[in-house]
C-alpha atoms as a PDB file:
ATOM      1  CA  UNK A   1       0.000   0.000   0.000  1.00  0.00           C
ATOM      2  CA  UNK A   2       1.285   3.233  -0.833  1.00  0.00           C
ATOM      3  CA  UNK A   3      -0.062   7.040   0.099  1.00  0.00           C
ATOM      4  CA  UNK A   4       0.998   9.961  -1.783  1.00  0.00           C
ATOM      5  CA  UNK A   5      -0.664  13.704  -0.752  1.00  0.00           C
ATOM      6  CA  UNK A   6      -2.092  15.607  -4.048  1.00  0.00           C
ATOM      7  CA  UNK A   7      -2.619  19.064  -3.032  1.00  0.00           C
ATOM      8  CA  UNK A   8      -6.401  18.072  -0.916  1.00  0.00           C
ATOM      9  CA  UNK A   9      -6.622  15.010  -1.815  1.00  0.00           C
ATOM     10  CA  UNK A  10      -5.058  11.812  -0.516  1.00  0.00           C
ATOM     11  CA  UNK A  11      -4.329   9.294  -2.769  1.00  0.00           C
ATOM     12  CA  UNK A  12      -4.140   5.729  -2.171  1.00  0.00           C
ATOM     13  CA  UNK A  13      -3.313   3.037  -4.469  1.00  0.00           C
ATOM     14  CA  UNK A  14      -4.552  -1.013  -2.992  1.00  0.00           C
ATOM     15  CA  UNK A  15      -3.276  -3.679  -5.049  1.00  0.00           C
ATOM     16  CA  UNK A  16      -2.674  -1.386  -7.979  1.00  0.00           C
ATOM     17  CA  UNK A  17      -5.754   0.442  -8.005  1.00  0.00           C
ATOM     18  CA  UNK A  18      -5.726   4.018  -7.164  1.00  0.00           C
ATOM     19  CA  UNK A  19      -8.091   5.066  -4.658  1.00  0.00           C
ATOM     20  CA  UNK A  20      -8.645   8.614  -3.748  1.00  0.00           C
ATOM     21  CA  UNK A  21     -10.134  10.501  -0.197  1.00  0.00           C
ATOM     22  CA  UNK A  22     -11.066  14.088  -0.041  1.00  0.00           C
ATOM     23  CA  UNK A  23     -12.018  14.275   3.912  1.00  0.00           C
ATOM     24  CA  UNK A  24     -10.853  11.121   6.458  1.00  0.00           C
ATOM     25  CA  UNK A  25      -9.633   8.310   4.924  1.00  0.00           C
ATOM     26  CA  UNK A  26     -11.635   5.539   6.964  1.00  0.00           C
ATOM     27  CA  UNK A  27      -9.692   1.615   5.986  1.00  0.00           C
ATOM     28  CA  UNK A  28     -11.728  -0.979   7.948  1.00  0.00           C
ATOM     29  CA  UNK A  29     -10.351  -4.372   8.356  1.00  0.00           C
ATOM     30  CA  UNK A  30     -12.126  -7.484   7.675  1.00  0.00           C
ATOM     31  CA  UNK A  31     -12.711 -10.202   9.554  1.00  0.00           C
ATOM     32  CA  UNK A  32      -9.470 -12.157  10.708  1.00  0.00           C
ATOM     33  CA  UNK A  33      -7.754  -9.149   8.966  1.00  0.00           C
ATOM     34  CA  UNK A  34      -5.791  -6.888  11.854  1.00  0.00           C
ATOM     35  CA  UNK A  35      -4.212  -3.560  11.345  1.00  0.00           C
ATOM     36  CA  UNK A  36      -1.486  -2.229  13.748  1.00  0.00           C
ATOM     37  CA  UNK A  37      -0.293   1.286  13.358  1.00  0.00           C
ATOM     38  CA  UNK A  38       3.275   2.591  14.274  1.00  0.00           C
ATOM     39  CA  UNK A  39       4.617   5.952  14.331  1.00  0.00           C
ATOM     40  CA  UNK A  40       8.384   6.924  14.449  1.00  0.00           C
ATOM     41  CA  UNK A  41       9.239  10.547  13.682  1.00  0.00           C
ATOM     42  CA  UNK A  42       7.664  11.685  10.457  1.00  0.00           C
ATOM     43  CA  UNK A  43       6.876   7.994   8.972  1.00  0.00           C
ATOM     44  CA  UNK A  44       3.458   6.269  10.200  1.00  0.00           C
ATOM     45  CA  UNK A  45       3.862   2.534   9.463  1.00  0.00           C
ATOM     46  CA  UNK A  46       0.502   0.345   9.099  1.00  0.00           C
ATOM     47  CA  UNK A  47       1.320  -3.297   9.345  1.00  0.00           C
ATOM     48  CA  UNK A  48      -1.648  -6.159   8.167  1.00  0.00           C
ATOM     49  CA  UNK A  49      -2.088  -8.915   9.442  1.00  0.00           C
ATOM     50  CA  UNK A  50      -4.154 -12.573   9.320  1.00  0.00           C
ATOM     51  CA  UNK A  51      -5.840 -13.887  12.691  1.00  0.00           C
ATOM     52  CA  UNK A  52      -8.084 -11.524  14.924  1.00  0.00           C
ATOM     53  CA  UNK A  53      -5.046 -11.208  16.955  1.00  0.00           C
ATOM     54  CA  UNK A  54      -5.849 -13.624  19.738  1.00  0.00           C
ATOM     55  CA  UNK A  55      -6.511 -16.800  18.280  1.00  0.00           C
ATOM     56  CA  UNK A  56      -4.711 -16.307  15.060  1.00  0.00           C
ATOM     57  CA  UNK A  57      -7.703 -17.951  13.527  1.00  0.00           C
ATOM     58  CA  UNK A  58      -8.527 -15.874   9.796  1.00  0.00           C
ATOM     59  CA  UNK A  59     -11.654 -17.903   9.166  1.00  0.00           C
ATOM     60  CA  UNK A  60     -15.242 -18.381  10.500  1.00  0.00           C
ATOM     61  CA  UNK A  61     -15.086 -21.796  12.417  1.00  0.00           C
ATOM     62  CA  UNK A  62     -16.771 -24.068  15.241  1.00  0.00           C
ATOM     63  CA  UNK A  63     -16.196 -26.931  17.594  1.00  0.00           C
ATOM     64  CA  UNK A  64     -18.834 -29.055  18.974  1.00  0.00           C
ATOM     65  CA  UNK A  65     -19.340 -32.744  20.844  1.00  0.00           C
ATOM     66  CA  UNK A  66     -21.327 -34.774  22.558  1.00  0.00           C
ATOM     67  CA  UNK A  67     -21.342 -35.965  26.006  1.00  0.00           C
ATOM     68  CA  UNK A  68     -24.257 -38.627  25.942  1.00  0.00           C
ATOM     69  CA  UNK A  69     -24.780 -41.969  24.451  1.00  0.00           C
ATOM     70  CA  UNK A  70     -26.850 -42.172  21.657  1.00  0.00           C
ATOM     71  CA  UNK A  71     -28.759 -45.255  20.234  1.00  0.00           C
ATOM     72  CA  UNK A  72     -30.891 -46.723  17.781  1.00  0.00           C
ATOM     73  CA  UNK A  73     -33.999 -48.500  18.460  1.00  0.00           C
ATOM     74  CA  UNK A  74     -34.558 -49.819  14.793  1.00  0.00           C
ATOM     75  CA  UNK A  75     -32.234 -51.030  12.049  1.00  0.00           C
ATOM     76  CA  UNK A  76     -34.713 -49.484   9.397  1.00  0.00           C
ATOM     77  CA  UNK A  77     -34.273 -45.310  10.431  1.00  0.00           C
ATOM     78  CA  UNK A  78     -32.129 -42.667   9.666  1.00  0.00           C
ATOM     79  CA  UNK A  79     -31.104 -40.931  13.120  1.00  0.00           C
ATOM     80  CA  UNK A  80     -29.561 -37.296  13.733  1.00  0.00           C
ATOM     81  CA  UNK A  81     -26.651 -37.107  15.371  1.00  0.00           C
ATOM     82  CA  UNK A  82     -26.899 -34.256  18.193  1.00  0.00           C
ATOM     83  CA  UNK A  83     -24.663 -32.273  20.032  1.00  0.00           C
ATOM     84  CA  UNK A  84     -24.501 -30.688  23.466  1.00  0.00           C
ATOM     85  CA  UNK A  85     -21.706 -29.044  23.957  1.00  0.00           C
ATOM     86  CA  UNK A  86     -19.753 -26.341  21.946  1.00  0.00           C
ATOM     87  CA  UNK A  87     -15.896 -24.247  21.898  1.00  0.00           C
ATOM     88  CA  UNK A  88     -16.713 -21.138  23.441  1.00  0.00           C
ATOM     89  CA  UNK A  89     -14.611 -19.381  21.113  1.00  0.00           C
ATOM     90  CA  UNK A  90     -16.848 -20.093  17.829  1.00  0.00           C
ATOM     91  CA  UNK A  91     -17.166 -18.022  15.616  1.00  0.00           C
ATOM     92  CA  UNK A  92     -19.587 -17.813  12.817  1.00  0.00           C
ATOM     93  CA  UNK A  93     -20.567 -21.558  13.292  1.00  0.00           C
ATOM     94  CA  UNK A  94     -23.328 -22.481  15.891  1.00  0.00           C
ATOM     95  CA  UNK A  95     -25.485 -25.683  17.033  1.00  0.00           C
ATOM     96  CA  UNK A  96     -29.308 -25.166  16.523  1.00  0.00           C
ATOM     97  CA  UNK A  97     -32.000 -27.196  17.161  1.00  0.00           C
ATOM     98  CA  UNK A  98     -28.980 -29.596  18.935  1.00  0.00           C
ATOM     99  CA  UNK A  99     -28.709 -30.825  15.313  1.00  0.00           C
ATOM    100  CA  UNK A 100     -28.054 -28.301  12.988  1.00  0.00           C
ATOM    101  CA  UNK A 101     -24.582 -26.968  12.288  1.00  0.00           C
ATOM    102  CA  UNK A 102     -25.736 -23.550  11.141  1.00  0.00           C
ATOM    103  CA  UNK A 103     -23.410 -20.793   9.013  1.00  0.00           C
ATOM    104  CA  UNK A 104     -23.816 -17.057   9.765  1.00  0.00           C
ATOM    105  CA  UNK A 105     -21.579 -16.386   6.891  1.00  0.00           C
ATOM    106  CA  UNK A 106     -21.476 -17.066   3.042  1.00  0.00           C
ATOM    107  CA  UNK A 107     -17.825 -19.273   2.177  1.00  0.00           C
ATOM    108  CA  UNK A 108     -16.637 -22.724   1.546  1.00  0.00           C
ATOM    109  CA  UNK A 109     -16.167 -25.204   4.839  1.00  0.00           C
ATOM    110  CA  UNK A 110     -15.027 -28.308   5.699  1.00  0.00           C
ATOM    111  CA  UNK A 111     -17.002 -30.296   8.046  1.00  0.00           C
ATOM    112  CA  UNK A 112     -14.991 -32.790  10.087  1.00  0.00           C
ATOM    113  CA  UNK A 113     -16.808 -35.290  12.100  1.00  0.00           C
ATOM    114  CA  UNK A 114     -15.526 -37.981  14.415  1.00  0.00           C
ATOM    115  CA  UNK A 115     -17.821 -40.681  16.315  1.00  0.00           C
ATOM    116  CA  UNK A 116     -16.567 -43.509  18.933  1.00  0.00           C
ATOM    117  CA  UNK A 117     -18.869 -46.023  17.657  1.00  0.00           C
ATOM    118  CA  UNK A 118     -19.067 -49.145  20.419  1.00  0.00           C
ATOM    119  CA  UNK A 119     -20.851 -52.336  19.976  1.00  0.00           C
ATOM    120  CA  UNK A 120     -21.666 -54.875  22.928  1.00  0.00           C
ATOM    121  CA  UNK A 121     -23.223 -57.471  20.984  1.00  0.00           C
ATOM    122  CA  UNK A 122     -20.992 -60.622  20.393  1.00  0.00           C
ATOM    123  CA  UNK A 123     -21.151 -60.044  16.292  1.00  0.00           C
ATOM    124  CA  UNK A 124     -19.649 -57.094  14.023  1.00  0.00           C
ATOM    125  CA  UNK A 125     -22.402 -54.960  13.324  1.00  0.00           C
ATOM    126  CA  UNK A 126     -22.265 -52.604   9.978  1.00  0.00           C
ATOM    127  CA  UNK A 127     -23.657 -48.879  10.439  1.00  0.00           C
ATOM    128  CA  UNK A 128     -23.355 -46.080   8.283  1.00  0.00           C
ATOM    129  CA  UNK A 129     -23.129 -42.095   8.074  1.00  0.00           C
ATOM    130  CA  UNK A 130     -24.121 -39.420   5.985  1.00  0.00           C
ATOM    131  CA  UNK A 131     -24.665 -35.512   5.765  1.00  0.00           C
ATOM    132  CA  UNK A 132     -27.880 -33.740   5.220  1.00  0.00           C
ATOM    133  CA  UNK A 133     -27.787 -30.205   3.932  1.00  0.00           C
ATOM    134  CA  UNK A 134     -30.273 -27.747   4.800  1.00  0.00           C
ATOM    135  CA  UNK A 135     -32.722 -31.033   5.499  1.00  0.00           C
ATOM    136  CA  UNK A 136     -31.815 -32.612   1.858  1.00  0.00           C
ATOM    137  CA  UNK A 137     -29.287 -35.555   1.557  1.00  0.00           C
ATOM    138  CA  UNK A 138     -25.920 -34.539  -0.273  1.00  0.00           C
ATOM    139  CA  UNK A 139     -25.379 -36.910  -2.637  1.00  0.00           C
ATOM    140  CA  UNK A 140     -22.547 -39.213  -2.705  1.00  0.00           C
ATOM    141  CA  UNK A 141     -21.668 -38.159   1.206  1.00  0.00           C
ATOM    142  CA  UNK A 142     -22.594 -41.982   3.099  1.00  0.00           C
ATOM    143  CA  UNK A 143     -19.692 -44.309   4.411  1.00  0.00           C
ATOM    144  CA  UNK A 144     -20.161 -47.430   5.437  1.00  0.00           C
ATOM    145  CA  UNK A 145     -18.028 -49.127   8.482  1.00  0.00           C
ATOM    146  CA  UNK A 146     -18.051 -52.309  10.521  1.00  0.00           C
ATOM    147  CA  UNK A 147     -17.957 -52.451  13.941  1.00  0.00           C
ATOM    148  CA  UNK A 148     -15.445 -54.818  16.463  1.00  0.00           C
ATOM    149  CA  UNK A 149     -17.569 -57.217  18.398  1.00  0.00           C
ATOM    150  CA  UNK A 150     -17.329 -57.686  21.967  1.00  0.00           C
ATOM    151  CA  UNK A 151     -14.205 -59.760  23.444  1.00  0.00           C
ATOM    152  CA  UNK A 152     -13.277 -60.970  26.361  1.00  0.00           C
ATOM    153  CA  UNK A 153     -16.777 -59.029  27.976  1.00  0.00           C
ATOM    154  CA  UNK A 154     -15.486 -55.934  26.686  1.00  0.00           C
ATOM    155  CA  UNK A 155     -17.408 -54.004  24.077  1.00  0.00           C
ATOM    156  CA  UNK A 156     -16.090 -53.152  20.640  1.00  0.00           C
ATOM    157  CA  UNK A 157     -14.983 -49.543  19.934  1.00  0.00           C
ATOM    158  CA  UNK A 158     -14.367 -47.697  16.605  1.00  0.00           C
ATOM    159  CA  UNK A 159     -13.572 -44.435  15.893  1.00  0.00           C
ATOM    160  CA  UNK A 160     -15.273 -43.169  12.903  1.00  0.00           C
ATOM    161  CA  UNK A 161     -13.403 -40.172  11.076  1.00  0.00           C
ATOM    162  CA  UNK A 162     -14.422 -38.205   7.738  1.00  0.00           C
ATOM    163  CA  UNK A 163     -14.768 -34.916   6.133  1.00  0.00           C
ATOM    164  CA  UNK A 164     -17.048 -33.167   3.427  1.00  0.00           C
ATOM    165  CA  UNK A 165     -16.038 -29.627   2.234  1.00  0.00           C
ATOM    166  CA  UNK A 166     -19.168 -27.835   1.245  1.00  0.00           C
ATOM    167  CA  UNK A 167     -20.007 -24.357   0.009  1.00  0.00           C
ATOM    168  CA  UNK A 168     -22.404 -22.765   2.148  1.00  0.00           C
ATOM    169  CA  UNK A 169     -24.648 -19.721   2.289  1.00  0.00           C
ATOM    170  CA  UNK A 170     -25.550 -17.702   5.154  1.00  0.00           C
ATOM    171  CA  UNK A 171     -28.382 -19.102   6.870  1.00  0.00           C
ATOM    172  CA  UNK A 172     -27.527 -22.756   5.324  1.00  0.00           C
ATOM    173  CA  UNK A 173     -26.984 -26.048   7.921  1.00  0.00           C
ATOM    174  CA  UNK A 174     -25.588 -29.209   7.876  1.00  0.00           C
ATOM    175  CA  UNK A 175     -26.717 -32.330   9.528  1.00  0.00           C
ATOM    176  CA  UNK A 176     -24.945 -35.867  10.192  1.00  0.00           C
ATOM    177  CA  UNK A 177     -27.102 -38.772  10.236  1.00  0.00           C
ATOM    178  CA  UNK A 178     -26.297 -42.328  10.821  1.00  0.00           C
ATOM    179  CA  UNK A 179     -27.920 -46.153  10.790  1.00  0.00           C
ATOM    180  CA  UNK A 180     -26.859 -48.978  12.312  1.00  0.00           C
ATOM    181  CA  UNK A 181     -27.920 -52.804  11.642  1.00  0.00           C
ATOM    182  CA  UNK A 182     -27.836 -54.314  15.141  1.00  0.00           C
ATOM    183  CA  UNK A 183     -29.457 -52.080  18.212  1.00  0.00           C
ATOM    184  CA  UNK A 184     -26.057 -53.080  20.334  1.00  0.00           C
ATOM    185  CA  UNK A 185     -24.306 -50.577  18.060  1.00  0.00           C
ATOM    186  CA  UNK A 186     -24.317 -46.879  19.485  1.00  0.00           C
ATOM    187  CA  UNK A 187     -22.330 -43.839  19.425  1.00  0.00           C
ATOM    188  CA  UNK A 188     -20.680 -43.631  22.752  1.00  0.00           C
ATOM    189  CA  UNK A 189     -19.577 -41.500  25.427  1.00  0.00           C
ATOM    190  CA  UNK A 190     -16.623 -43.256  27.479  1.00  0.00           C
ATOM    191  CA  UNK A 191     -15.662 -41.985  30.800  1.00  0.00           C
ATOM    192  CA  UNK A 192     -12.326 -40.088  32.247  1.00  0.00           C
ATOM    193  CA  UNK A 193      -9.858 -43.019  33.073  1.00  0.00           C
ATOM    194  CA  UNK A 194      -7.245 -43.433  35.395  1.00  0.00           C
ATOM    195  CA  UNK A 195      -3.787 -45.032  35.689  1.00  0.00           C
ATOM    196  CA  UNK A 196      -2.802 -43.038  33.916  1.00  0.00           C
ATOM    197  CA  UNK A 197      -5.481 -39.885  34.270  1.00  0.00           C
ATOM    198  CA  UNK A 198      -7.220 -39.482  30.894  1.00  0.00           C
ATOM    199  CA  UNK A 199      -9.919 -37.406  30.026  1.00  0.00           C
ATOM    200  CA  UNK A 200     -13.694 -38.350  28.788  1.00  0.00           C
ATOM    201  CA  UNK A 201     -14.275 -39.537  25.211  1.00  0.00           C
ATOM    202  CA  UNK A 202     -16.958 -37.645  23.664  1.00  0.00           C
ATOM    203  CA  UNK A 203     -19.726 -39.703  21.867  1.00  0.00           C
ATOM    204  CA  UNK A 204     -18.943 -37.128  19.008  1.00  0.00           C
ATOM    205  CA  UNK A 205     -16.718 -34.635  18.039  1.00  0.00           C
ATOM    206  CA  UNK A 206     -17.160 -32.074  15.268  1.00  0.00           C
ATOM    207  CA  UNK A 207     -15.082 -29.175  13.963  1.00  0.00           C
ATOM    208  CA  UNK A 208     -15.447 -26.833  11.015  1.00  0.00           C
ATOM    209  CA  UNK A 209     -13.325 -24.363   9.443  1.00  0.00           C
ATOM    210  CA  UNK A 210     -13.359 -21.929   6.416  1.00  0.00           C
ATOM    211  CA  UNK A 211     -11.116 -22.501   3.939  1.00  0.00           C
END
């Protein structure tokens, strides 16, 4: 960016276009954009920068799990996964209707999902997962995966992991929905452990980022 004084008017040339300000010259940042201004003798410097200056984050983005247990009671429905609990640092993403991951702001996302599937029956069960988008199944989006079975009187676990990057508009949701052939299948919340000290395992976890 350069600034060069013209008798009353200021101009300012962005990128290689010329710009030009007869009264205050008013340069708004926009989001995750930060400007920090300097000033040594006669020479103001104005330094940009990416990240809202705490979390270095440029983006809109959202975290969000899911402390309970949830279940199917038949093999032949489609269930939405819900969420409970949220980063309290999101920005621009937000849970609705416990469901819903809803987008405040028009851009392309990626929508990471991870599930600790468990199954306590003494077979490998088969379920599988999908995304809805604003109530409408996006095509192409299921994946299937089989389950451990039980061993040993311990239940099988699984961690599910996948991603869909999606252009969104403001307003727009996404949902994750899953099946599961056997009723002993669920997506499971696992508590803090000890020996050594461990934390809880959320049934889900769920992030999102612009890119």
């Amino acid at each position: 960016m350069s600034l060069m004084r013209l008798a009353d008017t200021m101009k300012v040339k962005l990128g290689g276009v010329d710009f030009f300000s007869q009264s205050t010259l008013n340069i708004e940042p926009g989001h995750g954009v930060q400007f920090v201004q300097t000033e040594a003798k006669d020479v103001t410097t104005l330094k940009l920068g990416v990240g809202d200056g705490t979390t270095g984050v440029l983006g809109y983005w959202g975290g969000f799990y899911d402390t309970t247990t949830q279940s199917v009671t038949s093999t032949t429905t489609a269930y939405l996964v819900t969420m409970n609990g949220s980063d309290p640092n999101n920005d621009g993403v937000s849970i609705v209707s416990g469901s819903r991951i809803t987008f405040s702001q028009l851009g392309v996302y990626n929508v990471c999902t991870s599930i600790q599937f468990q199954n306590t029956d003494t077979q490998i069960h088969d379920a599988t997962v999908w995304f809805r988008k604003n109530g409408v199944d996006v095509a192409n989006s299921a994946s299937y995966v089989s389950i451990p079975n039980s061993h040993g009187g311990v239940p099988g676990n699984l961690i599910f992991y996948v991603d869909l990057p999606q252009k969104l508009s403001t307003g727009d949701y996404m949902e994750i929905v899953w099946r599961a052939t056997n009723t002993n299948v669920t997506l499971a919340t696992l508590a803090a452990g000890t020996s050594p000290t461990r934390p809880a395992a959320p049934s889900v976890l769920i992030t999102v980022h612009q890119i």
